[in-house]
N, C-alpha and C. Protein backbone atom coordinates (compact mmCIF):
# COMPACT_ATOMS: atom_id res chain seq x y z
N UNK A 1 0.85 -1.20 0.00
CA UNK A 1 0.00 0.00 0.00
C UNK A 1 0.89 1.25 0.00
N UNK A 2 0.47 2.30 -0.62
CA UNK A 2 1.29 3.65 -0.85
C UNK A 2 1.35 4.47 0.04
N UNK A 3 2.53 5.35 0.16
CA UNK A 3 2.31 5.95 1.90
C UNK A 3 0.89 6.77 1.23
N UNK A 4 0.37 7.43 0.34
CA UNK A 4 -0.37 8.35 0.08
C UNK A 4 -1.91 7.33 0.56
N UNK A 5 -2.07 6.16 0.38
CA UNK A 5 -2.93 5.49 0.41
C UNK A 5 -3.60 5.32 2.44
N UNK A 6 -2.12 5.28 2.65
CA UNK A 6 -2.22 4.88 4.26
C UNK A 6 -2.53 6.21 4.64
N UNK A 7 -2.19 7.33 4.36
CA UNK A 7 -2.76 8.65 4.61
C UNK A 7 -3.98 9.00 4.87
N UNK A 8 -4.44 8.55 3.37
CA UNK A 8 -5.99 8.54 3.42
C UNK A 8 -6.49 7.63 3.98
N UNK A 9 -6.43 6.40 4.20
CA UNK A 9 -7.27 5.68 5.59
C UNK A 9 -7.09 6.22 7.10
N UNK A 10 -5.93 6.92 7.23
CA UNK A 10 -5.77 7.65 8.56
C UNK A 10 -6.81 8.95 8.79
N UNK A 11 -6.66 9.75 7.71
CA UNK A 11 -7.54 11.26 8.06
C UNK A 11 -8.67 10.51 7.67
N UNK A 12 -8.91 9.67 7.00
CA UNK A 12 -10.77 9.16 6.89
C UNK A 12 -10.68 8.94 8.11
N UNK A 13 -10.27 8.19 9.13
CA UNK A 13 -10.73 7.87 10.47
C UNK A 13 -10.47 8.80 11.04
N UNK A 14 -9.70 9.70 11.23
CA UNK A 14 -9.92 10.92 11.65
C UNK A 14 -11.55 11.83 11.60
N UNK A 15 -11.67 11.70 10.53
CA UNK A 15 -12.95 12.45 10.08
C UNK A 15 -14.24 12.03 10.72
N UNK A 16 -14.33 10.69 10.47
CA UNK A 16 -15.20 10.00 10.31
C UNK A 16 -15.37 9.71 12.20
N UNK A 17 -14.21 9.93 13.22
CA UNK A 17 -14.17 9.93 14.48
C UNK A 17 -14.68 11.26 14.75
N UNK A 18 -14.36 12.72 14.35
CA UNK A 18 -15.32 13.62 14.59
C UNK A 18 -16.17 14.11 13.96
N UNK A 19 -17.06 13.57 13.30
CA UNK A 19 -18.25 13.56 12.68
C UNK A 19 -19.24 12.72 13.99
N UNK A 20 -18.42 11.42 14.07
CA UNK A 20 -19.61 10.53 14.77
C UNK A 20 -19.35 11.22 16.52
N UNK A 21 -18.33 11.92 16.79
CA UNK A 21 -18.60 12.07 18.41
C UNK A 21 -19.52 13.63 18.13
N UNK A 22 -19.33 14.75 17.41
CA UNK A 22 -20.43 15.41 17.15
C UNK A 22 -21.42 15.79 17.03
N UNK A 23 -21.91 14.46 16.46
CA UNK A 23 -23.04 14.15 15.91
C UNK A 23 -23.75 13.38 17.07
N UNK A 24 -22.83 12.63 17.92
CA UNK A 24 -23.74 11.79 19.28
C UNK A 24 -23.83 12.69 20.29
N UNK A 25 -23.02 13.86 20.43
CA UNK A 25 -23.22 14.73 21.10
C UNK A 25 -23.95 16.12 20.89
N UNK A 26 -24.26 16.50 19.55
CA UNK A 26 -25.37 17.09 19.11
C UNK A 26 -26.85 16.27 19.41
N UNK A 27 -26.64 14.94 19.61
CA UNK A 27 -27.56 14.06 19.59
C UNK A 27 -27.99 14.44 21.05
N UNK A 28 -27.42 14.29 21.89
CA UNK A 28 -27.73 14.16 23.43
C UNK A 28 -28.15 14.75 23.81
N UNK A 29 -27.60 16.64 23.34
CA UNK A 29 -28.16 17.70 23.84
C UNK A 29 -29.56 18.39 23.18
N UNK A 30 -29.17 18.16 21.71
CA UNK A 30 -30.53 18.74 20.83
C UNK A 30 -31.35 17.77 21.05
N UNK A 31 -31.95 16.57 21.23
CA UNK A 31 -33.24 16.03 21.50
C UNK A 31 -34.06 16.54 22.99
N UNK A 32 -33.24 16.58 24.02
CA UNK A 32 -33.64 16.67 25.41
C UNK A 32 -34.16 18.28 24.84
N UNK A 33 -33.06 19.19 24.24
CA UNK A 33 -33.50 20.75 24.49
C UNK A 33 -34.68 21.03 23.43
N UNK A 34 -34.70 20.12 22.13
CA UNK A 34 -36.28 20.38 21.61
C UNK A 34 -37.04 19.64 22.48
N UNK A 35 -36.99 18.54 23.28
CA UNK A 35 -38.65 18.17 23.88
C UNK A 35 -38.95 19.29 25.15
N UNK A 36 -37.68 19.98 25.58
CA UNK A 36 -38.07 20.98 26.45
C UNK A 36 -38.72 21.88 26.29
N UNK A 37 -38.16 22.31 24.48
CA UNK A 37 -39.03 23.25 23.78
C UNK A 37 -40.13 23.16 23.39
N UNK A 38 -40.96 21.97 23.34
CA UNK A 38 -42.00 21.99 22.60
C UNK A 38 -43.09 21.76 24.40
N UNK A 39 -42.59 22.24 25.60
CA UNK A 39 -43.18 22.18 26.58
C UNK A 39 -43.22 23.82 27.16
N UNK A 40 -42.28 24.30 26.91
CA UNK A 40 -42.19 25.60 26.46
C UNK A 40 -42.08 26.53 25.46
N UNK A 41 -43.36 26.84 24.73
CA UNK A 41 -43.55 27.64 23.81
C UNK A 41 -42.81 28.79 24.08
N UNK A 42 -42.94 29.37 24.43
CA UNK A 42 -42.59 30.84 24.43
C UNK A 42 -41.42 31.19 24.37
N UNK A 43 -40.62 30.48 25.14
CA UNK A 43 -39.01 30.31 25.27
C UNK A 43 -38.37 29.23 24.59
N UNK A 44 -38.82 28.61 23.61
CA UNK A 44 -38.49 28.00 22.42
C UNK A 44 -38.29 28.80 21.36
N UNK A 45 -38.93 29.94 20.96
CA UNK A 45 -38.76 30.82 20.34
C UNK A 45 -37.28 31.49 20.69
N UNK A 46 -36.63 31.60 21.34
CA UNK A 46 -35.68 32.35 21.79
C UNK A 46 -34.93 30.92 21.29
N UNK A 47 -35.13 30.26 22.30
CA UNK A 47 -33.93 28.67 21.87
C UNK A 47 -33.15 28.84 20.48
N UNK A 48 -34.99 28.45 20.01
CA UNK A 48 -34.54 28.21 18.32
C UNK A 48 -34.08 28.84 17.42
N UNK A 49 -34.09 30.37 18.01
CA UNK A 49 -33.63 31.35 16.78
C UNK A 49 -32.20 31.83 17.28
N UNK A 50 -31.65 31.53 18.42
CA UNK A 50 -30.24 31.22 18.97
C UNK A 50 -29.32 30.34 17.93
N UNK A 51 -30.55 29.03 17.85
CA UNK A 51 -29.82 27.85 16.95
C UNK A 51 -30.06 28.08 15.89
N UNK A 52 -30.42 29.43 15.53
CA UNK A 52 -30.53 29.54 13.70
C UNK A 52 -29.52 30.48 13.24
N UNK A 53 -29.19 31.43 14.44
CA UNK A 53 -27.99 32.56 14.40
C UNK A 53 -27.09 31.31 13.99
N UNK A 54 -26.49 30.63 15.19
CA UNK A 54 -25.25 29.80 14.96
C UNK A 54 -25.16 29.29 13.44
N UNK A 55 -26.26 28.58 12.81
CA UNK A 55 -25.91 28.12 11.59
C UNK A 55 -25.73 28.98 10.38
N UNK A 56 -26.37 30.49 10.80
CA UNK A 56 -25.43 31.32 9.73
C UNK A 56 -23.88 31.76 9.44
N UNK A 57 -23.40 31.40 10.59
CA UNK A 57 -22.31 31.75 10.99
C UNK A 57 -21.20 30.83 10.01
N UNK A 58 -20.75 31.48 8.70
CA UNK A 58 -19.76 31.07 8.09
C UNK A 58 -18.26 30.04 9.08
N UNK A 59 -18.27 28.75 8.62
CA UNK A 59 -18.28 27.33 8.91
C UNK A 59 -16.39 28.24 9.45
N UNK A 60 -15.92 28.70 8.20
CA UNK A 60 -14.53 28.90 9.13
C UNK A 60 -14.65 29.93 9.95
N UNK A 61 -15.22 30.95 9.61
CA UNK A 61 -15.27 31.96 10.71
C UNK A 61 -15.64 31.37 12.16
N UNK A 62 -16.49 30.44 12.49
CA UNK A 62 -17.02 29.88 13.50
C UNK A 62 -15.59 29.15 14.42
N UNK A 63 -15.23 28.67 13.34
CA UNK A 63 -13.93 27.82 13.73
C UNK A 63 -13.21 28.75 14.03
N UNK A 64 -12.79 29.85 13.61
CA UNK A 64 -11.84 30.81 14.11
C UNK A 64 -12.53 31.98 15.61
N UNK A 65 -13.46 32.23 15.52
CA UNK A 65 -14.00 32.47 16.72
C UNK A 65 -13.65 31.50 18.28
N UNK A 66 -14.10 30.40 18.23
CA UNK A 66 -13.95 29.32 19.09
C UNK A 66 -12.37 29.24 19.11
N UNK A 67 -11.20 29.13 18.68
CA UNK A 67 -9.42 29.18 19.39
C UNK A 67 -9.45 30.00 20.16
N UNK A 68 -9.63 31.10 20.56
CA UNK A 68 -9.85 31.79 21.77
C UNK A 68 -10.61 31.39 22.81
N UNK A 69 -11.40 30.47 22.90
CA UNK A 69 -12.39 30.04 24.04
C UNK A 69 -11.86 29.18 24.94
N UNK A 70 -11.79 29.76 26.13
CA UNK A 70 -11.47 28.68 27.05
C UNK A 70 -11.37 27.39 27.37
N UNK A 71 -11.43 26.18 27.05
CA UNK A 71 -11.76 24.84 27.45
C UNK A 71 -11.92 24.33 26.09
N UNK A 72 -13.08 24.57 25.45
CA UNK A 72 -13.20 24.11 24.70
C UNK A 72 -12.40 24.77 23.03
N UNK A 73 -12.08 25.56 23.10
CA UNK A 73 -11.31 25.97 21.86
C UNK A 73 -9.81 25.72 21.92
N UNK A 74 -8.93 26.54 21.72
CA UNK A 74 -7.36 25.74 20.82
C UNK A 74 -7.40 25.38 19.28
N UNK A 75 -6.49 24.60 19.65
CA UNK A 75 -5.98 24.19 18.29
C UNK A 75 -5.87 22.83 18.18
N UNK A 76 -6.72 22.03 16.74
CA UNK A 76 -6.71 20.70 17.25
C UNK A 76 -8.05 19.93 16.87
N UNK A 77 -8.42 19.16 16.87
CA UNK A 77 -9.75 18.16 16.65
C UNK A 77 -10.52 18.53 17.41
N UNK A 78 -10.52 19.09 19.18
CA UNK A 78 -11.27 19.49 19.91
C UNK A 78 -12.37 20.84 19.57
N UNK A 79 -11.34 21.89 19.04
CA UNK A 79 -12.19 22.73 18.58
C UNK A 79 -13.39 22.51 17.23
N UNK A 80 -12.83 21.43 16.21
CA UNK A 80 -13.37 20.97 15.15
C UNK A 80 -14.94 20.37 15.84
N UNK A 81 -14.26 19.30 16.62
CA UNK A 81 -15.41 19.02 17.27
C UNK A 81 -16.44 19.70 17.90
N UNK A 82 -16.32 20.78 18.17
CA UNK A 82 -17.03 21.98 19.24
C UNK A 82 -18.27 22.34 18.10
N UNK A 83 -17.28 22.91 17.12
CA UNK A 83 -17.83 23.42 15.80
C UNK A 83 -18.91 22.59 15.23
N UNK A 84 -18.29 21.62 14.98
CA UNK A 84 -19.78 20.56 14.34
C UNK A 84 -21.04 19.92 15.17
N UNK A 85 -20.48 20.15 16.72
CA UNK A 85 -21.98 19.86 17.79
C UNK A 85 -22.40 21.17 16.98
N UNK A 86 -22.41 22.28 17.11
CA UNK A 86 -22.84 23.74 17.04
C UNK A 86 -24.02 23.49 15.76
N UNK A 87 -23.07 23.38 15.02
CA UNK A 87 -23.84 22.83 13.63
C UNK A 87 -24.56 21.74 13.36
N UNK A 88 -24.69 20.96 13.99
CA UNK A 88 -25.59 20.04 14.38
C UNK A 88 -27.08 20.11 14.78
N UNK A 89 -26.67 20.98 15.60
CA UNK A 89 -27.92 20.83 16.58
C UNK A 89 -29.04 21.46 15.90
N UNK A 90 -28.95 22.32 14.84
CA UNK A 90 -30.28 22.93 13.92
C UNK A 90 -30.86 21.68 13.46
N UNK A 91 -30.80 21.07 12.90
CA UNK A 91 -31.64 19.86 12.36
C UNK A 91 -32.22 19.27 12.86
N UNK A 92 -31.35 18.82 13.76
CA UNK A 92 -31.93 17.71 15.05
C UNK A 92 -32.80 18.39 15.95
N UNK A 93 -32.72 19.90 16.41
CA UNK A 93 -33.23 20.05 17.71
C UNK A 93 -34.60 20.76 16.42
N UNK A 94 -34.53 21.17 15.25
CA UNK A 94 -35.82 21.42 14.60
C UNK A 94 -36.46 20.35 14.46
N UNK A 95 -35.47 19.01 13.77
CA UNK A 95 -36.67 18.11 13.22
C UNK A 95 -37.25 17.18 14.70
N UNK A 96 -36.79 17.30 15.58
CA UNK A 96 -37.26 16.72 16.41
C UNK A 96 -38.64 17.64 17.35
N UNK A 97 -38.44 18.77 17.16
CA UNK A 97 -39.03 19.94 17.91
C UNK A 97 -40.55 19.28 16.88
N UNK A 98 -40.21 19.39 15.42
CA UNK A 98 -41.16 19.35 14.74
C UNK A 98 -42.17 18.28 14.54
N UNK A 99 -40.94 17.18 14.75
CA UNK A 99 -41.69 15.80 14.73
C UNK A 99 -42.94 15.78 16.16
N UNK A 100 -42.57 16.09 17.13
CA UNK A 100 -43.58 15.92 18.18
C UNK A 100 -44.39 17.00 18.25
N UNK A 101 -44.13 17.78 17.85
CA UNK A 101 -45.54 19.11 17.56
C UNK A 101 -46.52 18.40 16.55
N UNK A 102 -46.08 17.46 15.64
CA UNK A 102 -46.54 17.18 14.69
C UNK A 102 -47.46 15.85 15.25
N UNK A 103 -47.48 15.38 16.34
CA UNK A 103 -47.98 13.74 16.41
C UNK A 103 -49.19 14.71 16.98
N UNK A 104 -50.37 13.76 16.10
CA UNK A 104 -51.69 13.97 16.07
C UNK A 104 -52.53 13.82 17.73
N UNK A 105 -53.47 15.65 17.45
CA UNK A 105 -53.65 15.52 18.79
C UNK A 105 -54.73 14.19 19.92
N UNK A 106 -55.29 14.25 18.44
CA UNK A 106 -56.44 12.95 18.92
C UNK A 106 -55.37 11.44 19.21
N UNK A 107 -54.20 11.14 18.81
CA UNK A 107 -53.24 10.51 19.58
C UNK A 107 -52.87 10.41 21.15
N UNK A 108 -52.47 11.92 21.14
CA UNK A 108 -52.18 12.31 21.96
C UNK A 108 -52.76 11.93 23.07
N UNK A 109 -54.55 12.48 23.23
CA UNK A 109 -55.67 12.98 23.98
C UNK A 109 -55.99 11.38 24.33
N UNK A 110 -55.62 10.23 23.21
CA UNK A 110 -56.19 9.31 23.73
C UNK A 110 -54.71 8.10 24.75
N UNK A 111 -53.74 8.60 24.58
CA UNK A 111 -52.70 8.25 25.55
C UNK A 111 -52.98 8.85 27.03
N UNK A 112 -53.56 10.24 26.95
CA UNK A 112 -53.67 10.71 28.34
C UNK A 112 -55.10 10.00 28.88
N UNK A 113 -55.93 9.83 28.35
CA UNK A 113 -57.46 9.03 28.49
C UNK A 113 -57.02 7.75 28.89
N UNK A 114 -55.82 7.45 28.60
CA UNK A 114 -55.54 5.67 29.11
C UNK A 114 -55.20 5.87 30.41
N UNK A 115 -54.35 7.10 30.89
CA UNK A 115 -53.95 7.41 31.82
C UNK A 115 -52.52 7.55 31.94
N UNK A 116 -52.18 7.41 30.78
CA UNK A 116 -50.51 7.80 30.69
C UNK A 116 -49.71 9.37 31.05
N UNK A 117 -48.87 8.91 32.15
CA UNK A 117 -47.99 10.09 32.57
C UNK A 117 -47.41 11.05 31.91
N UNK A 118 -46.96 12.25 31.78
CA UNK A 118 -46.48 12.95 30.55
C UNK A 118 -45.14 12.38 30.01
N UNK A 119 -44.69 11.46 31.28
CA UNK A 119 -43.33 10.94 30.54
C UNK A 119 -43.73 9.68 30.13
N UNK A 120 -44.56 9.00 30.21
CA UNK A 120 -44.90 7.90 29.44
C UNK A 120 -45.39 8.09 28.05
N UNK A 121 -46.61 9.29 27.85
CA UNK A 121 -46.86 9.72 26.63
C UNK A 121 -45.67 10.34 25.94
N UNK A 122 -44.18 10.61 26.44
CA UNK A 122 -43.36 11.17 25.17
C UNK A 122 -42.90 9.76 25.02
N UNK A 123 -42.16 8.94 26.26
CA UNK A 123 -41.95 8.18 25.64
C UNK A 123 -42.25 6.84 24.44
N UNK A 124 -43.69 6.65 24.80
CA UNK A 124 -44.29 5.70 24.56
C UNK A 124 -45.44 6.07 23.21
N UNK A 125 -45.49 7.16 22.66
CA UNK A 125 -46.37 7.69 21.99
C UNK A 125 -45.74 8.93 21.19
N UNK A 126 -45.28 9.86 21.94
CA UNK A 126 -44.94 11.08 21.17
C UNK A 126 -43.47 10.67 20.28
N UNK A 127 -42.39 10.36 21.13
CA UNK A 127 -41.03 9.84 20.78
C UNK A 127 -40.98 8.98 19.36
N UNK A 128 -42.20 7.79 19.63
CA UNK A 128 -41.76 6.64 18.53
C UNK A 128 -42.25 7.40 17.23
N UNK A 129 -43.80 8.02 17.16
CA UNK A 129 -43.98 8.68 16.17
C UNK A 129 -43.46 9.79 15.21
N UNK A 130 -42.64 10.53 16.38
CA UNK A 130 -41.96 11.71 15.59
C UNK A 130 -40.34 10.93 15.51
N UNK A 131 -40.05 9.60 15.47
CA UNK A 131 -38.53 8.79 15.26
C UNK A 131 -38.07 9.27 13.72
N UNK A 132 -39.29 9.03 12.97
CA UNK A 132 -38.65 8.92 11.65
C UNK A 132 -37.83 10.65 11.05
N UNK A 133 -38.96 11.83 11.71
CA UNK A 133 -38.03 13.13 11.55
C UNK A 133 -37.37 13.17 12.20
N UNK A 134 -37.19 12.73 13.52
CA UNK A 134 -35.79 12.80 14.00
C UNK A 134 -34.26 12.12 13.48
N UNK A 135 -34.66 11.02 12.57
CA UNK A 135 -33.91 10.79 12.58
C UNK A 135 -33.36 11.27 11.15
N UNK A 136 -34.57 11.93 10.40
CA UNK A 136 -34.32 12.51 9.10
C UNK A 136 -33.14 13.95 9.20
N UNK A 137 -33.36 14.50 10.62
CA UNK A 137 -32.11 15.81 10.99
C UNK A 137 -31.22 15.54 11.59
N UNK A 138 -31.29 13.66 12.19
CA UNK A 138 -30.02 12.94 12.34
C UNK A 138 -29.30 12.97 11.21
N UNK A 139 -29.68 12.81 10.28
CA UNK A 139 -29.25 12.47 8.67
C UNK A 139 -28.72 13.32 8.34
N UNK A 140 -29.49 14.39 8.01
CA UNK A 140 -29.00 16.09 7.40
C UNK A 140 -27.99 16.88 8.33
N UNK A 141 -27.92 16.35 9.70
CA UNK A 141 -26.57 16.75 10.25
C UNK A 141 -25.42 16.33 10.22
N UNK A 142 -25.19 14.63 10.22
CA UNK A 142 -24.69 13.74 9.37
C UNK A 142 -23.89 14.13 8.05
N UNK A 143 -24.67 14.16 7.25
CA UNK A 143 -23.84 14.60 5.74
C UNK A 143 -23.35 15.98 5.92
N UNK A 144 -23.91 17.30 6.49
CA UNK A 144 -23.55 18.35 6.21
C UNK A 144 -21.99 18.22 6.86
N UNK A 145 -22.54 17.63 8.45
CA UNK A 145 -21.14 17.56 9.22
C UNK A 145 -20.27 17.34 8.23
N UNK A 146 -19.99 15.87 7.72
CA UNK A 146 -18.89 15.26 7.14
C UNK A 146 -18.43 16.52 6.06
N UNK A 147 -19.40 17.11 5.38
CA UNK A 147 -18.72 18.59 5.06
C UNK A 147 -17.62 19.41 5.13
N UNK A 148 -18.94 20.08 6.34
CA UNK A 148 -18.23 20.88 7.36
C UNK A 148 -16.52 20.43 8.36
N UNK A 149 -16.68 18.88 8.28
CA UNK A 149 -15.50 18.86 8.92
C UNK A 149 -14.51 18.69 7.87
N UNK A 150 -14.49 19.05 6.60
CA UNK A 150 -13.24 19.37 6.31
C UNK A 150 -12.28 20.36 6.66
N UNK A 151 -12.91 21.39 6.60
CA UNK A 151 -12.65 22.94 7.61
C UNK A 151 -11.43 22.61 8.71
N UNK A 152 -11.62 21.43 9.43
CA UNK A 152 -10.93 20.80 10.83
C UNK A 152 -10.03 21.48 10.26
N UNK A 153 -9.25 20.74 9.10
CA UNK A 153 -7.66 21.04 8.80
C UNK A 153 -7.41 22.43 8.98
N UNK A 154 -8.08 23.72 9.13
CA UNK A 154 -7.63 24.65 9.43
C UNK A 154 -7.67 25.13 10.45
N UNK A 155 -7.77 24.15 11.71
CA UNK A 155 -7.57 24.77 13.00
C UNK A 155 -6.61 23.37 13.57
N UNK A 156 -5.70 22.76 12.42
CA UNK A 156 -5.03 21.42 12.91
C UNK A 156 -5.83 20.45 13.43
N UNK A 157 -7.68 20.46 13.20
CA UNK A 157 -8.07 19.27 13.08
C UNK A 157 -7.81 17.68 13.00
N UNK A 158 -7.15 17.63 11.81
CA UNK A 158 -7.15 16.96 11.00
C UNK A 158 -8.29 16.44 10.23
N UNK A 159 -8.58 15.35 9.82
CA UNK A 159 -9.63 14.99 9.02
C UNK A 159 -8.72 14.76 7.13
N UNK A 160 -9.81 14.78 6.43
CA UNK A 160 -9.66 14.73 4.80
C UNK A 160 -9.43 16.35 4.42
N UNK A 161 -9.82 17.11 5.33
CA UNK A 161 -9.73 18.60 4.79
C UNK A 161 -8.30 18.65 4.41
N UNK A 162 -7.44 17.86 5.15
CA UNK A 162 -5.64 17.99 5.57
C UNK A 162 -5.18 18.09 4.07
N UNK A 163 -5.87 17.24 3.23
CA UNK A 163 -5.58 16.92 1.79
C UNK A 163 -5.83 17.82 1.04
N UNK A 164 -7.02 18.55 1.29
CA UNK A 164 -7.53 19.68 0.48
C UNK A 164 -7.04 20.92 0.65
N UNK A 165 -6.47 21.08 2.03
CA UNK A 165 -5.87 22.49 2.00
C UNK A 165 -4.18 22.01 1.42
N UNK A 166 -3.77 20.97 1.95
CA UNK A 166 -2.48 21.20 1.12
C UNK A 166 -2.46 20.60 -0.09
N UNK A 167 -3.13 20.43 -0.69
CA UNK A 167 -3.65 20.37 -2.08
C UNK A 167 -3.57 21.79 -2.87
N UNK A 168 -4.65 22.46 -1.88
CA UNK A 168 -4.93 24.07 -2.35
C UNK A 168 -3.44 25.00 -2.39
N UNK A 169 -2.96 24.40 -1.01
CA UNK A 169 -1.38 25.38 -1.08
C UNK A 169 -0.69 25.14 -2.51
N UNK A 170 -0.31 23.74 -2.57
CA UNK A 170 0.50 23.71 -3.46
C UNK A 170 0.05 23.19 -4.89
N UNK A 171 -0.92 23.68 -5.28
CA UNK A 171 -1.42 23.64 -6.52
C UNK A 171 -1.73 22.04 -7.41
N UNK A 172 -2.05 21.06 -6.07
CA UNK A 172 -1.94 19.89 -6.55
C UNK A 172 -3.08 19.10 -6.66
N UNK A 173 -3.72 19.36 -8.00
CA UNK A 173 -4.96 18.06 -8.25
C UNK A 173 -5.07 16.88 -7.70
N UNK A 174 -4.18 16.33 -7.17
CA UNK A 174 -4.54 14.32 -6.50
C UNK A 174 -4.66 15.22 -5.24
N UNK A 175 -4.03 15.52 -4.62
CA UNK A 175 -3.90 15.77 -3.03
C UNK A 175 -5.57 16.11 -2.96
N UNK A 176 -6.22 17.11 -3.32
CA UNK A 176 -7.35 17.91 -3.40
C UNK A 176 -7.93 16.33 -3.85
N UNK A 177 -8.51 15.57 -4.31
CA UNK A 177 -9.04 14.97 -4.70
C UNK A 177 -9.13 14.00 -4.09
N UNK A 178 -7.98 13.91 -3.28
CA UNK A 178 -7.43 12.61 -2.24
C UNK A 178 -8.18 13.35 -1.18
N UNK A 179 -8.41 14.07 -0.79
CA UNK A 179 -9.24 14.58 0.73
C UNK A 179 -10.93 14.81 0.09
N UNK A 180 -11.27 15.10 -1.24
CA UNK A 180 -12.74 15.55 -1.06
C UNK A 180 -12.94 14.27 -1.67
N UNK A 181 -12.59 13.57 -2.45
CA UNK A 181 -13.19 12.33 -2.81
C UNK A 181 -13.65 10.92 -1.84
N UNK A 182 -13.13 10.96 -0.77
CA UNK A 182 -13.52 10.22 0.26
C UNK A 182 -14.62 10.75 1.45
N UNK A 183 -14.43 12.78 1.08
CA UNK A 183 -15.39 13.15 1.93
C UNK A 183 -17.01 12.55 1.56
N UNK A 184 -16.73 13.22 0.20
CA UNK A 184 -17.75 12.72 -0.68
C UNK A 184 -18.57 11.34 -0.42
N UNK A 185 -17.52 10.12 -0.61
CA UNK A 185 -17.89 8.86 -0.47
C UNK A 185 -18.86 8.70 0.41
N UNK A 186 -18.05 8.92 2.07
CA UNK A 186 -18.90 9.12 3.27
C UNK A 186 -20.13 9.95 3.33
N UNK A 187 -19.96 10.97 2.89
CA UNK A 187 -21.46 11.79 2.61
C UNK A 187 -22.07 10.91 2.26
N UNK A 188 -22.29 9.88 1.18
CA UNK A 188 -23.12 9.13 0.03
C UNK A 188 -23.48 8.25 0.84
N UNK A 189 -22.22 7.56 1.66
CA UNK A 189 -22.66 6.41 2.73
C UNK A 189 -23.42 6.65 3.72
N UNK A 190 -23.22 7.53 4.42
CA UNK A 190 -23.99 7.98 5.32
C UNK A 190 -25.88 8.01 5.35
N UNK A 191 -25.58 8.88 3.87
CA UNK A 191 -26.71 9.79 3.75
C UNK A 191 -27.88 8.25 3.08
N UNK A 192 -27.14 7.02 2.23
CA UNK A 192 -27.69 6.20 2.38
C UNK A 192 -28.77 5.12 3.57
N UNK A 193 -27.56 5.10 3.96
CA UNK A 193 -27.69 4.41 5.61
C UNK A 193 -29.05 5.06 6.34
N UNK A 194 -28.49 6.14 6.56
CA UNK A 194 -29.38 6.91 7.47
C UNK A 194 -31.17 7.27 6.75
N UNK A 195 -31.13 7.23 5.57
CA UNK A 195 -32.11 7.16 4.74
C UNK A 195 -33.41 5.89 4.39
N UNK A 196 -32.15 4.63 4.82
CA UNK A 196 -33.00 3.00 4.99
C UNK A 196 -33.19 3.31 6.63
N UNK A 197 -32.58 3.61 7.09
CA UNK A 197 -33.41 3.47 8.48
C UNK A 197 -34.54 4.44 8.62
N UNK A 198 -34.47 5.67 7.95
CA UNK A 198 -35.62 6.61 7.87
C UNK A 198 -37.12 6.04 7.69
N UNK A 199 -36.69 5.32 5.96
CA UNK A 199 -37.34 4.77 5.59
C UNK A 199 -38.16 3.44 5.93
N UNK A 200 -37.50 2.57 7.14
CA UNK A 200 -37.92 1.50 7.85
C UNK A 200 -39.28 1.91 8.80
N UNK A 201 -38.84 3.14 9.60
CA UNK A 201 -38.98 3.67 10.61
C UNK A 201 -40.61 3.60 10.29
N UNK A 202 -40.39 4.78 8.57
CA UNK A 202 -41.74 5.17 8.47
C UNK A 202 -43.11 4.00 7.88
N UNK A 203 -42.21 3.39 7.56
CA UNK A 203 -43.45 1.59 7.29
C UNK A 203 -43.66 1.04 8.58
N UNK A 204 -42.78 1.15 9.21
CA UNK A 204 -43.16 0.23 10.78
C UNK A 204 -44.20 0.71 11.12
């Protein structure tokens, strides 16, 4: 195998390691803070348009903001990682916000008529029904991430970006091609994957 070859299986696992801790940790926090939101109207509004500022926020600029931050910023995969929870959490904490606003109220009305607790009705009723959008802004955070984390390489990330910026420095077509062509791949894989389970979800 070519050192160029062993390269690229290294920053793919690189990548592909902060994409998935990102993404489980966008996971953890954006589900709990949309079901909070959809119990609080009023101050969901504030939540959500917090989490809509962040995703305007141009992907390197964001990254360059955060090296100055205490704990969690520097230089390094840590900050990369920071960056892509950030970016995460719009999808997930919308499509999930949306999915359970969305489960039908005569559902609803007849889970509480059985006598189910409010935490039994999310879990047992509201949760399974709104699974399939949740897991549809699992998805769309997913691919964008794997994106977005090419960027890493400019805060010493690492990842596939590593290829593309020194690709870009030194004017070299394979290098560049060697970092977005595998981003790519993973996008495709991903966005597959996550699409049959979508799709399971919503026949079950």
């Amino acid at each position: 195998m070519s050192p160029l070859a062993v390269d690229i299986l290294k920053m793919t696992g690189e990548h592909v390691l902060i994409v998935l801790v990102a993404v489980a940790v966008a996971i953890l926090i954006g589900i709990p803070l949309a079901i909070w939101c959809t119990r609080h109207k009023a101050a969901s509004r504030i939540v959500l348009r917090i989490i809509d500022a962040i995703q305007t926020i141009p992907s390197l600029a964001l990254f360059g903001f955060l090296i100055p931050v205490p704990f969690i910023g520097g230089i390094g995969m840590r900050t990369a990682i920071v960056a892509l929870i950030l970016y995460s959490l719009l999808p997930i904490v919308r499509n999930t916000f949306t999915g359970i606003r969305g489960v039908d109220p005569v559902v609803r009305d007849a889970g509480i008529a059985l006598g189910l607790t409010r935490r039994q009705l999310l879990l047992q009723v509201e949760l399974p029904l709104a699974m399939p959008t949740i897991v549809a802004g699992v998805r769309i955070a997913t691919v964008v991430g794997i994106g977005v984390a090419t960027i890493a390489a400019a805060v010493g990330g690492g990842g596939l970006g590593t290829f593309i910026f020194r690709g870009v420095a030194m004017v070299d077509t394979r290098l560049i091609l060697a970092g977005a062509l595998p981003a790519a791949a993973l996008a495709l894989i991903a966005d597959v994957l996550l699409s049959t389970v979508e799709r399971m979800l919503v026949f079950d």
